[in-house]
Protein backbone atom coordinates (compact mmCIF):
# COMPACT_ATOMS: atom_id res chain seq x y z
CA UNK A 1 -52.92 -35.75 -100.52
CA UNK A 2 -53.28 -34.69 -97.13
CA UNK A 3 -50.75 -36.73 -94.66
CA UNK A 4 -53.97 -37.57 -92.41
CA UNK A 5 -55.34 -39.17 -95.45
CA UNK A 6 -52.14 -41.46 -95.91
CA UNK A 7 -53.21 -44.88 -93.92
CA UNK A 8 -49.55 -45.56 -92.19
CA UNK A 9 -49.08 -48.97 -90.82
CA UNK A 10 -49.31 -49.35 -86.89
CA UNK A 11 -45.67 -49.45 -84.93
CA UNK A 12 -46.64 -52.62 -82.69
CA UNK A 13 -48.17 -55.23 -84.97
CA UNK A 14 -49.72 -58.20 -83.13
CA UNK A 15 -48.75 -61.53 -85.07
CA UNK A 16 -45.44 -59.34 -86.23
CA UNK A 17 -44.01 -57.92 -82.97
CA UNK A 18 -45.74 -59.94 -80.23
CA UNK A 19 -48.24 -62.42 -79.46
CA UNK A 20 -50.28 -63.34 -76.46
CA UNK A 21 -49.33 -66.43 -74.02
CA UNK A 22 -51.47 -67.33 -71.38
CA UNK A 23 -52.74 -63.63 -70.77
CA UNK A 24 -48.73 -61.96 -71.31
CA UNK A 25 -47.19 -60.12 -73.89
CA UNK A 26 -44.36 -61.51 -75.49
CA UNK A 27 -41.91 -59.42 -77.84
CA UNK A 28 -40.92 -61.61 -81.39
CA UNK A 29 -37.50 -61.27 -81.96
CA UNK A 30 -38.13 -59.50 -85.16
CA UNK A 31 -39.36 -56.55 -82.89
CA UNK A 32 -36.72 -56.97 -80.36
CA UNK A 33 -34.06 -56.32 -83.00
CA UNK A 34 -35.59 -53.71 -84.79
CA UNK A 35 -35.83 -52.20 -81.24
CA UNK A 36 -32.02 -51.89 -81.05
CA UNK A 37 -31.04 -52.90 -77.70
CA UNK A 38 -31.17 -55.44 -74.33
CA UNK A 39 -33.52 -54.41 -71.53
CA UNK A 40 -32.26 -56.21 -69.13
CA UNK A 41 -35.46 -58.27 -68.81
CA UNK A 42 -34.42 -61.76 -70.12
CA UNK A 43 -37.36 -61.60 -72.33
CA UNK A 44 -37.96 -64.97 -74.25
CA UNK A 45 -36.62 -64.21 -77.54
CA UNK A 46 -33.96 -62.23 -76.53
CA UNK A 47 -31.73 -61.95 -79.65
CA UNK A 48 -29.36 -59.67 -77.60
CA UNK A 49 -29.41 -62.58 -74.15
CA UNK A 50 -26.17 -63.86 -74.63
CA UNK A 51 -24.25 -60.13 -74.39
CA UNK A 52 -26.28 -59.22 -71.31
CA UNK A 53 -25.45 -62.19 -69.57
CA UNK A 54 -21.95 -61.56 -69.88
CA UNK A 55 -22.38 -57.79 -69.07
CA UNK A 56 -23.73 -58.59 -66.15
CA UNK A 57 -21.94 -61.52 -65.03
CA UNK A 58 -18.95 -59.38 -65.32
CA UNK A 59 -20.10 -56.57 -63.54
CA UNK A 60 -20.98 -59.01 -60.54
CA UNK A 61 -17.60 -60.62 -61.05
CA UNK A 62 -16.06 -57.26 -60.77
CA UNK A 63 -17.97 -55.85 -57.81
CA UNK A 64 -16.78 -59.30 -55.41
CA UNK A 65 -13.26 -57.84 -55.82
């Protein structure tokens, strides 16, 4: 079988990965893990908010020294 002839399932599934609200893209948390890491965005289902938070509170913390 030919590997263009294999149907592969799409990277960014809507319903799965994200939804639309009110016009926006929002990332699932599902996705968001999978993904690995924090961006830094405070996106809404943010499994990873908590340890940003405190990376960057710290950093601020450190920096008024």
């Amino acid at each position: 079988m030919n590997s263009t002839d294999e149907q592969t399932e799409p990277r960014f599934v809507e319903g799965r990965d994200y939804y639309f609200e009110n016009g926006l893209l929002v990332m699932t948390a599902e996705y968001l893990l999978r993904r690995g890491y924090c961006c830094g965005n405070r996106c809404r289902h943010c499994p990873y908010e908590a340890h940003a938070m405190t990376s960057t509170q710290s950093k601020n913390s450190s920096s008024s020294l």
